[in-house]
PDB file of N, CA and C in Angstrom:
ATOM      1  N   UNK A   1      93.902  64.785 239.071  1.00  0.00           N
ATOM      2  CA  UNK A   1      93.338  63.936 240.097  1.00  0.00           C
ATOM      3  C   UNK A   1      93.851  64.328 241.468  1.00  0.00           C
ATOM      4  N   UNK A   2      95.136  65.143 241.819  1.00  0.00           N
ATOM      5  CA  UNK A   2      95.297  65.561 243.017  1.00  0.00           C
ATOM      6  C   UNK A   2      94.353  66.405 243.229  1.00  0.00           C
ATOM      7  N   UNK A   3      94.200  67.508 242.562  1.00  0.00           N
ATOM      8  CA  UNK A   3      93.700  68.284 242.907  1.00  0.00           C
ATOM      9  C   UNK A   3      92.043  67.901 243.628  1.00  0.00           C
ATOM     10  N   UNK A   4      91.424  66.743 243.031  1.00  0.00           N
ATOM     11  CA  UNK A   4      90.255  66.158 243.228  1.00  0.00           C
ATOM     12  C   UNK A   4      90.606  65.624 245.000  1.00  0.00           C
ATOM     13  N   UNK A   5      91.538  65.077 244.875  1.00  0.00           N
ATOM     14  CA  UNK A   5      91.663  64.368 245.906  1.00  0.00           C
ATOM     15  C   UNK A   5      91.718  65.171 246.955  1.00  0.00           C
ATOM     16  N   UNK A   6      92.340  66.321 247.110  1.00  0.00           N
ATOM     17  CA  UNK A   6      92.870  67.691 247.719  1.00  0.00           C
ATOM     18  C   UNK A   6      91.650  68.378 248.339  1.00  0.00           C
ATOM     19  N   UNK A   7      90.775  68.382 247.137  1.00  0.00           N
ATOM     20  CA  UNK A   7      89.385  69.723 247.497  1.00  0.00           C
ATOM     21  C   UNK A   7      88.673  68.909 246.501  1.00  0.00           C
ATOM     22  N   UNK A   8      87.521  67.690 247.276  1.00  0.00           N
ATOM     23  CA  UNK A   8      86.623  66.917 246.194  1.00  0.00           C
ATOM     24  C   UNK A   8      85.750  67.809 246.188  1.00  0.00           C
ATOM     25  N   UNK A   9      85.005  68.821 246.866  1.00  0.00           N
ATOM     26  CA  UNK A   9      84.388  69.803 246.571  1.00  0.00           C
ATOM     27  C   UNK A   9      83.876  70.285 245.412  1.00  0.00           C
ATOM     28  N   UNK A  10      85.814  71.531 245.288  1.00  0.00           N
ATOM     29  CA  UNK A  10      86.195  72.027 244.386  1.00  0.00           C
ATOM     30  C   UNK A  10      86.413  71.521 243.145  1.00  0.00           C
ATOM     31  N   UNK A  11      86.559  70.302 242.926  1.00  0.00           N
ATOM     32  CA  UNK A  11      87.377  69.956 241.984  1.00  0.00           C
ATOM     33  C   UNK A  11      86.043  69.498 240.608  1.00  0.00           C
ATOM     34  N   UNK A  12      86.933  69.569 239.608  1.00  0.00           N
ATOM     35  CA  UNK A  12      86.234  69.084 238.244  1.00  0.00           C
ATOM     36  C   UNK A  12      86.551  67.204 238.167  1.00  0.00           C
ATOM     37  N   UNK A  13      85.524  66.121 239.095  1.00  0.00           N
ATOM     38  CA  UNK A  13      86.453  65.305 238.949  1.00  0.00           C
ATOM     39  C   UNK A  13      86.571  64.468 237.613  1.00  0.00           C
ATOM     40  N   UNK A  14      87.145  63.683 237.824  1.00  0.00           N
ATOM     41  CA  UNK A  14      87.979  62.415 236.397  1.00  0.00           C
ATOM     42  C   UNK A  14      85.857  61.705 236.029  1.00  0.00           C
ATOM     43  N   UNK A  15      85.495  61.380 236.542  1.00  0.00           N
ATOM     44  CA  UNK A  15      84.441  60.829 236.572  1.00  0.00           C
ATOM     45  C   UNK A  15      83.329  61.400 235.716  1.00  0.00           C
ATOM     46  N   UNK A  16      83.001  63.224 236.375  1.00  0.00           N
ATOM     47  CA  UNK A  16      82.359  63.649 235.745  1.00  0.00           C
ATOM     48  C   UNK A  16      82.548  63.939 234.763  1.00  0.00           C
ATOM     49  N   UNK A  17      84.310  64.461 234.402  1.00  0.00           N
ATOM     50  CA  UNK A  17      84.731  65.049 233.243  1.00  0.00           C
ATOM     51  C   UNK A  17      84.353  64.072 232.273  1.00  0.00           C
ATOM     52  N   UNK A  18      84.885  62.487 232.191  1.00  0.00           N
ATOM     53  CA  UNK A  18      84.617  61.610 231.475  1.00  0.00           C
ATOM     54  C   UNK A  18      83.142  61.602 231.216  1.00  0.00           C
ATOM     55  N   UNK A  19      82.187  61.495 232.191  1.00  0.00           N
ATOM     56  CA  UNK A  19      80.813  61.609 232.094  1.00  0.00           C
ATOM     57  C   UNK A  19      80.703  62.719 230.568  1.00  0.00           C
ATOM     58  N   UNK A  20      80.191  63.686 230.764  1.00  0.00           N
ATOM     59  CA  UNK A  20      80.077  65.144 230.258  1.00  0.00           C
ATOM     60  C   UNK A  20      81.127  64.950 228.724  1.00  0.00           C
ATOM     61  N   UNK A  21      81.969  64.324 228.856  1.00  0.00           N
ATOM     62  CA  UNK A  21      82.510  64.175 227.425  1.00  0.00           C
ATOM     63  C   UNK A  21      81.861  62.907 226.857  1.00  0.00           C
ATOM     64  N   UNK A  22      81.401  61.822 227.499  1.00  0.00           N
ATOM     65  CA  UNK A  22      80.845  61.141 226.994  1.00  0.00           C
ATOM     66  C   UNK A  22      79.511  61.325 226.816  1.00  0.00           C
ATOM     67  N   UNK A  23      78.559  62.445 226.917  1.00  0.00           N
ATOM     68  CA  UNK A  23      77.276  63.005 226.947  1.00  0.00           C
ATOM     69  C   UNK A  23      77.356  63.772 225.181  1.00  0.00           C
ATOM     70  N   UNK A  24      78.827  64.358 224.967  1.00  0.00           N
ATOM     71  CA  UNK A  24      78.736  65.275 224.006  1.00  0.00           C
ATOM     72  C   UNK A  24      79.382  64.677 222.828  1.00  0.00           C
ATOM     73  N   UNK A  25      80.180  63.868 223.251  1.00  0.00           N
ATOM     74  CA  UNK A  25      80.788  62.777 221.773  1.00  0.00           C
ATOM     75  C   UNK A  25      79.481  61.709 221.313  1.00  0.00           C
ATOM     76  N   UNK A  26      78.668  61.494 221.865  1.00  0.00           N
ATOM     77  CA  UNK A  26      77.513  60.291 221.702  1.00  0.00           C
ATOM     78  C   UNK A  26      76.052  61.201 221.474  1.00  0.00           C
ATOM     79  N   UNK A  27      76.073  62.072 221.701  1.00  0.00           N
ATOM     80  CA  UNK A  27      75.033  62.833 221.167  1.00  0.00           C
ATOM     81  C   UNK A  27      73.746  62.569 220.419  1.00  0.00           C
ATOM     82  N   UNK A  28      74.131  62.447 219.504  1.00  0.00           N
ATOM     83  CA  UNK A  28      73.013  61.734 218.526  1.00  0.00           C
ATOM     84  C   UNK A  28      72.545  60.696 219.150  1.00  0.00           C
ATOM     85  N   UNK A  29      73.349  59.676 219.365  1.00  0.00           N
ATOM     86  CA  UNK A  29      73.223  58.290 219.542  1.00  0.00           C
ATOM     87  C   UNK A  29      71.953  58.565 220.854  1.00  0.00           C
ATOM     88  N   UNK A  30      72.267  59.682 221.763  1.00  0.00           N
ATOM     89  CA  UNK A  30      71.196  59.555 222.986  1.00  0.00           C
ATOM     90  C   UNK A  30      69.764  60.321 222.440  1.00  0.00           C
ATOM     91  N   UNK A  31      69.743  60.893 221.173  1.00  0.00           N
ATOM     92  CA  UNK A  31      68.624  61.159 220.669  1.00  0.00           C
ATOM     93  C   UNK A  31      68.085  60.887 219.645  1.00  0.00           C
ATOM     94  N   UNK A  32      68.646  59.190 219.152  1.00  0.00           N
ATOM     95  CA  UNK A  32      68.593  59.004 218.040  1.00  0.00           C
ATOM     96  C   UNK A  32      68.276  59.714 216.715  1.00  0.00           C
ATOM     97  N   UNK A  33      69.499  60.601 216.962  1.00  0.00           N
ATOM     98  CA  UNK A  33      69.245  61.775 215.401  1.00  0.00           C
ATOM     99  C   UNK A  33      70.558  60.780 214.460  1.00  0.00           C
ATOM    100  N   UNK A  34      70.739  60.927 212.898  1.00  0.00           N
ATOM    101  CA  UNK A  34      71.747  60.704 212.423  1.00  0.00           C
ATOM    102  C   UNK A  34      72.983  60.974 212.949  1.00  0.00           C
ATOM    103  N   UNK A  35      74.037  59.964 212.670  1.00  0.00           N
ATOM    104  CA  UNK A  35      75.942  59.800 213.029  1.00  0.00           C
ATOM    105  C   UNK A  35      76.234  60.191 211.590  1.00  0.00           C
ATOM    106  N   UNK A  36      76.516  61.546 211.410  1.00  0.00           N
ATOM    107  CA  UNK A  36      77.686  61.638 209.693  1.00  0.00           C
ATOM    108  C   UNK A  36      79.065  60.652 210.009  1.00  0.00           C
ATOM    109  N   UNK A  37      79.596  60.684 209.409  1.00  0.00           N
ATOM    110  CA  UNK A  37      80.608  59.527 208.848  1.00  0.00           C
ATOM    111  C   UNK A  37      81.747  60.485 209.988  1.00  0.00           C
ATOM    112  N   UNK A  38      82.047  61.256 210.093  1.00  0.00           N
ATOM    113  CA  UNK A  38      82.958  62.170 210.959  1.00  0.00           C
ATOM    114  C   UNK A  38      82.389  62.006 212.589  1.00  0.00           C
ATOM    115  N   UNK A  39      81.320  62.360 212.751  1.00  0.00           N
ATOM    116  CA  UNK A  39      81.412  62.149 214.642  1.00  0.00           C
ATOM    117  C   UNK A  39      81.470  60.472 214.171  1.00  0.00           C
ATOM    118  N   UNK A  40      81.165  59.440 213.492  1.00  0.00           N
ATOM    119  CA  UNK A  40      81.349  57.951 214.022  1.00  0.00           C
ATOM    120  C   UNK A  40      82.583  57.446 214.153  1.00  0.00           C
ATOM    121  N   UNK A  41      83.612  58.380 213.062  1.00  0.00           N
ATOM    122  CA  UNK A  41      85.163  58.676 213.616  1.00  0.00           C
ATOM    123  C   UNK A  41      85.577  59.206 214.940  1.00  0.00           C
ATOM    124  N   UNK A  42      85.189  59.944 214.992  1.00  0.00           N
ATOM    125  CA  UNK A  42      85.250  60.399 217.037  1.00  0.00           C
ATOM    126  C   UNK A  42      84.454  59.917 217.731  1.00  0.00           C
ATOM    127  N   UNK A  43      83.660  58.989 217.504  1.00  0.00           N
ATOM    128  CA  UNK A  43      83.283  57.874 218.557  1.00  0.00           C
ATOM    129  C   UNK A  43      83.791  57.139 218.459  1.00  0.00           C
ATOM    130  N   UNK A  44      84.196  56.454 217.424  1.00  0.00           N
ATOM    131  CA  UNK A  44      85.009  54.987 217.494  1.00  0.00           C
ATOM    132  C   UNK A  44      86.688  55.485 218.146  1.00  0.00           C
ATOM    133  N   UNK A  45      87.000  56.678 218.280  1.00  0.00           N
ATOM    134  CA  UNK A  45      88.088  56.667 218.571  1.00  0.00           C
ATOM    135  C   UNK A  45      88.109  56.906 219.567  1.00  0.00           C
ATOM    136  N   UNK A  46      87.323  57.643 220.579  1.00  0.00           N
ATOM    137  CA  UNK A  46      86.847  57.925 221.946  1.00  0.00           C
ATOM    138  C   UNK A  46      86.789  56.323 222.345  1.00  0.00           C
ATOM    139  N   UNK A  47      86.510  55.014 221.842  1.00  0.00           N
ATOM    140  CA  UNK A  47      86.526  53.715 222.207  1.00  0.00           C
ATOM    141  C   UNK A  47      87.874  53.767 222.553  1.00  0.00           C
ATOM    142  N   UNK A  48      88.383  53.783 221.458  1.00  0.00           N
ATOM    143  CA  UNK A  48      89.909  53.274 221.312  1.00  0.00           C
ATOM    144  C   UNK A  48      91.096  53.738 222.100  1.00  0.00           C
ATOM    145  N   UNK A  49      90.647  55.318 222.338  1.00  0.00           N
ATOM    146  CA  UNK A  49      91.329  55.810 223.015  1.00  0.00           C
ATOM    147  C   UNK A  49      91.339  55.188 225.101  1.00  0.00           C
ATOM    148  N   UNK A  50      89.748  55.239 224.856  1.00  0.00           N
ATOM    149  CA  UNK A  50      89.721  54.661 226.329  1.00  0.00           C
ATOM    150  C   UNK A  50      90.277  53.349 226.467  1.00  0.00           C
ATOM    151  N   UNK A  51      90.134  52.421 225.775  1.00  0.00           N
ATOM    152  CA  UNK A  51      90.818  51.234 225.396  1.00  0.00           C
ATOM    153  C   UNK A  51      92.608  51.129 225.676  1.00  0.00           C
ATOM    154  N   UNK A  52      92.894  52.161 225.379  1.00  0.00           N
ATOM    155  CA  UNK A  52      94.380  52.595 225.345  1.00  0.00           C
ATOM    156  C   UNK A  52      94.493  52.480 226.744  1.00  0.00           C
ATOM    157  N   UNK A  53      93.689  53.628 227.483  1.00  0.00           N
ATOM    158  CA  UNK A  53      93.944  54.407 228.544  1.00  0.00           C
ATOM    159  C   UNK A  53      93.519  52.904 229.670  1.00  0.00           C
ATOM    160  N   UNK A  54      92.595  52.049 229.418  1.00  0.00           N
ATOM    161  CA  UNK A  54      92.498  50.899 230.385  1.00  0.00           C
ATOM    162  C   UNK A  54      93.338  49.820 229.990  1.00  0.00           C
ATOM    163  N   UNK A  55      93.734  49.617 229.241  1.00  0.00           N
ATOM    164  CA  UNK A  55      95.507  48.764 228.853  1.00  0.00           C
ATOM    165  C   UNK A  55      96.500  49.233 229.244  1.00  0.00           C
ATOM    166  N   UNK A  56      96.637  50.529 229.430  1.00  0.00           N
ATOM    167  CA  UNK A  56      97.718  51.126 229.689  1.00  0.00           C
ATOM    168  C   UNK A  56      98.831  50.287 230.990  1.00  0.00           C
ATOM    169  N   UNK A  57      99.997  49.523 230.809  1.00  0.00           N
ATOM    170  CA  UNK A  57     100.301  49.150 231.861  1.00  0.00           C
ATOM    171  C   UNK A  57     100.883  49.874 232.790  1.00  0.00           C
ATOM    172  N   UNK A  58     101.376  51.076 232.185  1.00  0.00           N
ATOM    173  CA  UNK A  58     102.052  51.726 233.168  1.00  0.00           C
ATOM    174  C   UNK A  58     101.441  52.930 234.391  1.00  0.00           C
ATOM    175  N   UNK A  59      99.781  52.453 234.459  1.00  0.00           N
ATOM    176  CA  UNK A  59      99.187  52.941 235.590  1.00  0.00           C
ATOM    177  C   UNK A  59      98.767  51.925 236.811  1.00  0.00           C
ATOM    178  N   UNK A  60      99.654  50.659 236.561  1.00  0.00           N
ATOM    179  CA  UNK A  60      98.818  50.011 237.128  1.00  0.00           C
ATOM    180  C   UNK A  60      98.100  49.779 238.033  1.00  0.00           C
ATOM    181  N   UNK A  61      96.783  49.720 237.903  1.00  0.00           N
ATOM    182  CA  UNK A  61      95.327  49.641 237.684  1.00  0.00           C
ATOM    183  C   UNK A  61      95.193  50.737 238.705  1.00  0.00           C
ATOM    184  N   UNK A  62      95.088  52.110 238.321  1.00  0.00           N
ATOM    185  CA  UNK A  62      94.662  53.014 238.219  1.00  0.00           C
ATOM    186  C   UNK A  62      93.258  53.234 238.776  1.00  0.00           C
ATOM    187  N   UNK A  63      93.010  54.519 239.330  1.00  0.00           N
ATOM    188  CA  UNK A  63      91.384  54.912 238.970  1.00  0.00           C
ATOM    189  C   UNK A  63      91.332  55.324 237.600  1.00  0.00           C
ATOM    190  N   UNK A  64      92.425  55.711 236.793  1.00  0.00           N
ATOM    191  CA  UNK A  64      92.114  56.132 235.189  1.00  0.00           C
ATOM    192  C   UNK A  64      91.634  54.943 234.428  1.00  0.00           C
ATOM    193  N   UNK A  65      92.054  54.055 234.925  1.00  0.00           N
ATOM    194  CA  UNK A  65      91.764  52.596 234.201  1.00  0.00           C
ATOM    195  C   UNK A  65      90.528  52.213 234.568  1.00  0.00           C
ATOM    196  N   UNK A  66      90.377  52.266 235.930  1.00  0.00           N
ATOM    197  CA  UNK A  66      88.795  51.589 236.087  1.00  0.00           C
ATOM    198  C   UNK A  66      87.994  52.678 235.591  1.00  0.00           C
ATOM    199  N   UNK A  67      87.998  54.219 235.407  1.00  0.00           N
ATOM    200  CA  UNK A  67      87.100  54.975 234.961  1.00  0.00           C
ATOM    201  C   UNK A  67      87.188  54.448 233.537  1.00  0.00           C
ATOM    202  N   UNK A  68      87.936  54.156 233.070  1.00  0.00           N
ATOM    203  CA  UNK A  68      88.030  53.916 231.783  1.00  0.00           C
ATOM    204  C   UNK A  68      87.617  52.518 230.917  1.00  0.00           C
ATOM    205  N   UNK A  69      87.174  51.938 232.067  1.00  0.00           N
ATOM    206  CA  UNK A  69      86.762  50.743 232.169  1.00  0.00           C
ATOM    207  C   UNK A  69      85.184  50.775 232.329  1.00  0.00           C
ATOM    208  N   UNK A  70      84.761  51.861 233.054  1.00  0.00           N
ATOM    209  CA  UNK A  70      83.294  52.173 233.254  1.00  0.00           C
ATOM    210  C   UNK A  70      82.787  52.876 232.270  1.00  0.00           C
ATOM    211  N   UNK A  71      83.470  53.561 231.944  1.00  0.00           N
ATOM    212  CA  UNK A  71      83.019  54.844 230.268  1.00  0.00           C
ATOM    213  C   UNK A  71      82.873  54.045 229.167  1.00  0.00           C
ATOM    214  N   UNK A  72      83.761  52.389 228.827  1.00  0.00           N
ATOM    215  CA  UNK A  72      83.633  51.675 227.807  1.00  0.00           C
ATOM    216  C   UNK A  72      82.090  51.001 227.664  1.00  0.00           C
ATOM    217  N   UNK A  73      81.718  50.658 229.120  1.00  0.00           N
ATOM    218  CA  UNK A  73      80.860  50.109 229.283  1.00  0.00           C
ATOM    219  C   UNK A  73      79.825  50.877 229.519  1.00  0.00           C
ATOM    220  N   UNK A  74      79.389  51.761 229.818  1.00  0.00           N
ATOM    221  CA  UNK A  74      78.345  52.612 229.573  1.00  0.00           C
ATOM    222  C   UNK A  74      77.888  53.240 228.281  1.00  0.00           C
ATOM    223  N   UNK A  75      79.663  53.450 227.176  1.00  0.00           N
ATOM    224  CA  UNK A  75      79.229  53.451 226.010  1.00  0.00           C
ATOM    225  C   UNK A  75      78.687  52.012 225.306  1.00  0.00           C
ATOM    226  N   UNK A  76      78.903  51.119 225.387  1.00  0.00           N
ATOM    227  CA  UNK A  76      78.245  50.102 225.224  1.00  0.00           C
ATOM    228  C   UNK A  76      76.442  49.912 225.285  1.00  0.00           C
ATOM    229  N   UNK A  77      76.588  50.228 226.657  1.00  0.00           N
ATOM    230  CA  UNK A  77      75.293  50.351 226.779  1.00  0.00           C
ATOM    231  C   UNK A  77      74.282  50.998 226.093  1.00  0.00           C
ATOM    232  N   UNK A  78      75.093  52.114 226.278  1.00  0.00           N
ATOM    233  CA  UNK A  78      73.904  52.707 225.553  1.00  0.00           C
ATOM    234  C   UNK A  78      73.913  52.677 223.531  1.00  0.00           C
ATOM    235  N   UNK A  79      75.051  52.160 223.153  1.00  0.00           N
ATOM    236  CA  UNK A  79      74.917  51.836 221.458  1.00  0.00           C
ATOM    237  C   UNK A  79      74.075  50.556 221.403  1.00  0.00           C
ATOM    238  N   UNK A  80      73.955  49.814 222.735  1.00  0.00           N
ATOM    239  CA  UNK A  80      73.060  48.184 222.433  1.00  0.00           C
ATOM    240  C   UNK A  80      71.937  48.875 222.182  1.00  0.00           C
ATOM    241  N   UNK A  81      71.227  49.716 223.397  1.00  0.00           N
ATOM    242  CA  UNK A  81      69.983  49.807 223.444  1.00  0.00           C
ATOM    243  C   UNK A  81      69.628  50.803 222.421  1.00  0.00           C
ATOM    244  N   UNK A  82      70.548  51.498 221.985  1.00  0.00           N
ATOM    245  CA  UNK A  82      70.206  53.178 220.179  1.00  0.00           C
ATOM    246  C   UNK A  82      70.137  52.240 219.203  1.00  0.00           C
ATOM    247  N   UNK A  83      70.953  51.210 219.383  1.00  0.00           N
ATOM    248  CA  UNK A  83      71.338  50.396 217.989  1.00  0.00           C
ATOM    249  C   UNK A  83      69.680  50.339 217.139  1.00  0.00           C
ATOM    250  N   UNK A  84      68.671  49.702 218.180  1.00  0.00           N
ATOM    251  CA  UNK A  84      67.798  49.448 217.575  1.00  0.00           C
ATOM    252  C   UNK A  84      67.014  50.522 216.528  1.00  0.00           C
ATOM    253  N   UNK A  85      66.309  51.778 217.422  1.00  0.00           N
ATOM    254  CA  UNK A  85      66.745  52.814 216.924  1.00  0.00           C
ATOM    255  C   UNK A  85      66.818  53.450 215.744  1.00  0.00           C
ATOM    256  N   UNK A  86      67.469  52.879 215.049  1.00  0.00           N
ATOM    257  CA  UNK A  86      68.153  52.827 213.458  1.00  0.00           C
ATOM    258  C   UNK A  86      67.595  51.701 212.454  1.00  0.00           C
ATOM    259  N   UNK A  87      67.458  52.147 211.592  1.00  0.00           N
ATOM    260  CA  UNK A  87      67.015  51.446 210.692  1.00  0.00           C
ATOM    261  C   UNK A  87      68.356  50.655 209.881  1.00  0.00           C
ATOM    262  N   UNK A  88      68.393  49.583 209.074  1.00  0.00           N
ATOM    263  CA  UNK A  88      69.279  49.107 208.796  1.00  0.00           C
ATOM    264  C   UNK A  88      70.165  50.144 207.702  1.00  0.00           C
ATOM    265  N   UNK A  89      71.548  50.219 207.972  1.00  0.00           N
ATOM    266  CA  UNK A  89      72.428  50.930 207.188  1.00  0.00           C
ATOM    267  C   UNK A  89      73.545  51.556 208.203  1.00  0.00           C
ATOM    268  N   UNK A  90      74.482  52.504 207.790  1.00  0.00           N
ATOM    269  CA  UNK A  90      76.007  52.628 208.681  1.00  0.00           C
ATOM    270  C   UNK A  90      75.686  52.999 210.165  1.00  0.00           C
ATOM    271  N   UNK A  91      74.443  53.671 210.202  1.00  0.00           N
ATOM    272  CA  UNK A  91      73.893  53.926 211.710  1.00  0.00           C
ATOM    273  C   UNK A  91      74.191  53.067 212.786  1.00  0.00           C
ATOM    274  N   UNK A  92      72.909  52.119 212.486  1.00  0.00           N
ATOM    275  CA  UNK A  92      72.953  50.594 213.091  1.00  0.00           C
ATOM    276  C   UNK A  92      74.153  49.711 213.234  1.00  0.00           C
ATOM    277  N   UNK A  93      74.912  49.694 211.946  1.00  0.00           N
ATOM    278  CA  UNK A  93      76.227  49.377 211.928  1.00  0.00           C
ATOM    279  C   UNK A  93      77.276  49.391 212.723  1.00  0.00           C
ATOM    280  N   UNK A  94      77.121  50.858 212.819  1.00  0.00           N
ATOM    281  CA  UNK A  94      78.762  51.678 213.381  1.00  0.00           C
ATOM    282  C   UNK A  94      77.946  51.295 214.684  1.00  0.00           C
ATOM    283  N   UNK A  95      76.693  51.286 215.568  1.00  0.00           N
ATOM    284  CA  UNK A  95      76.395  51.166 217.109  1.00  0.00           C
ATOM    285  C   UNK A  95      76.778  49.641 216.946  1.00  0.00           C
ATOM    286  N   UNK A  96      76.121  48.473 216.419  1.00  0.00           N
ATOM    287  CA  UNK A  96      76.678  47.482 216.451  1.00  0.00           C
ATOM    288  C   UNK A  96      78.234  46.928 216.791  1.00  0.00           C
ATOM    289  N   UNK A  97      79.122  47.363 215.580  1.00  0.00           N
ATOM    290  CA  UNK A  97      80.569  47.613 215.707  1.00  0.00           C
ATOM    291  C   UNK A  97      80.891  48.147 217.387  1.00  0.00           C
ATOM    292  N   UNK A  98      80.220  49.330 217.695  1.00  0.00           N
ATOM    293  CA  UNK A  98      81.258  49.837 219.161  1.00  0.00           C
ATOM    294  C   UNK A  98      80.711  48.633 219.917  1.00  0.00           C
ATOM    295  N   UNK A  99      79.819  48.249 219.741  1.00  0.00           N
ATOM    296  CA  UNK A  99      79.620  46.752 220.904  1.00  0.00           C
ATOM    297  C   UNK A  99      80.354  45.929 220.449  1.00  0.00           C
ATOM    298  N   UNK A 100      80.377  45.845 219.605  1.00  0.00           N
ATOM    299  CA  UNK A 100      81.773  44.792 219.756  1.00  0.00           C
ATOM    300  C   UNK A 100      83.324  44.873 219.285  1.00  0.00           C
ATOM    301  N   UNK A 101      83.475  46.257 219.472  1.00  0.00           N
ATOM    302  CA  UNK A 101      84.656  46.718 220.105  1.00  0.00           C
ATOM    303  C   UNK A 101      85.250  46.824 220.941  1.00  0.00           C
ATOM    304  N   UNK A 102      83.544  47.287 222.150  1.00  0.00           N
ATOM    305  CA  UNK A 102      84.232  47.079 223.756  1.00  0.00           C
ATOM    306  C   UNK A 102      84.299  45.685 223.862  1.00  0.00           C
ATOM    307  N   UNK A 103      83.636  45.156 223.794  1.00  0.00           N
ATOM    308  CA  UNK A 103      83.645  43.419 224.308  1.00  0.00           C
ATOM    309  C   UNK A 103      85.401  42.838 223.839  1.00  0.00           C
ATOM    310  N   UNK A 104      85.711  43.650 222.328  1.00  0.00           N
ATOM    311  CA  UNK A 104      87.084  42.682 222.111  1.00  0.00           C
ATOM    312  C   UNK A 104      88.365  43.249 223.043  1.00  0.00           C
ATOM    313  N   UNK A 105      87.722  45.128 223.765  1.00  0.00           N
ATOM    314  CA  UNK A 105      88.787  45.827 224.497  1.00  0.00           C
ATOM    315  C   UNK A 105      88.798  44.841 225.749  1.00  0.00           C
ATOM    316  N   UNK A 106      87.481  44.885 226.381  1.00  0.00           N
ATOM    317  CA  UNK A 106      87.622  44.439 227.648  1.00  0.00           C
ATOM    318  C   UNK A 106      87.943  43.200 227.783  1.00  0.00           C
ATOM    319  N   UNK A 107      87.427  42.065 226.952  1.00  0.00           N
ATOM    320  CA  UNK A 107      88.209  40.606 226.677  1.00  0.00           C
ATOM    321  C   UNK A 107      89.378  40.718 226.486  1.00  0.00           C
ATOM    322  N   UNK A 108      90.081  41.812 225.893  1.00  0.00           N
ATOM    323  CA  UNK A 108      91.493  41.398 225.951  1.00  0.00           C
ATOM    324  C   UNK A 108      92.609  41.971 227.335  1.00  0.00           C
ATOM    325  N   UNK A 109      91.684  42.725 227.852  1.00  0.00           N
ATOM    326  CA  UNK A 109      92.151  43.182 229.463  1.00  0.00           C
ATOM    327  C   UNK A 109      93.000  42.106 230.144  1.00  0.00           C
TER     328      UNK A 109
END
C-alpha cells in the first residue's frame, strides 16, 4: 500500500488486486457453471479469510479493513443474485450459506 500511495499510477492497487482475485475465486458463480466441492472450499474461505482481515484489531480500521469490508459485500451480492441460478442442491446451498456468512461476519463487526 505504500507503494500505491507513492506512485497511484504505477501501482497494482489493494482494491483492484482484491477486485481481480475476487473475479477468479467466484468464477463459476459469475457464469453460472457448476462449484465442485473444492473451489466452494476456496470460496468459503476467501469469506473467512476476509472476515479475519476486517476483524482484525490490530489495523485499526484500516483501508485493509474497509476493502475488506467491500469485497464481503460484493461477494454477497453477487451469491444472492447466482443463488437463483441453481437449481436446488450444494450449488444453491453453498451461495445461500456465503450470504449468510457475510451477514454473521459483518453483524459481528
Amino acid at each position: 500500500m505504500l507503494f500505491e500511495a507513492l506512485n497511484e499510477t504505477a501501482a497494482y492497487s489493494l482494491t483492484t488486486m482484491l477486485s481481480d482475485l475476487r473475479n477468479g475465486v467466484w468464477s463459476e458463480v459469475r457464469s453460472a457453471k457448476p462449484i465442485d466441492s473444492y473451489r466452494r472450499n476456496i470460496q468459503r474461505a476467501h469469506v473467512i479469510r476476509l472476515g479475519e482481515l476486517m476483524n482484525d484489531e490490530s489495523m485499526l480500521r484500516s483501508d485493509i479493513q474497509a476493502a475488506a469490508r467491500a469485497e464481503l459485500k460484493a461477494i454477497q451480492s453477487l451469491a444472492k443474485t447466482r443463488a437463483s441460478s441453481y437449481g436446488a442442491g450444494m450449488n444453491r446451498y453453498h451461495l445461500e450459506d456465503i450470504v449468510a456468512l457475510v451477514d454473521e461476519i459483518i453483524t459481528n463487526d
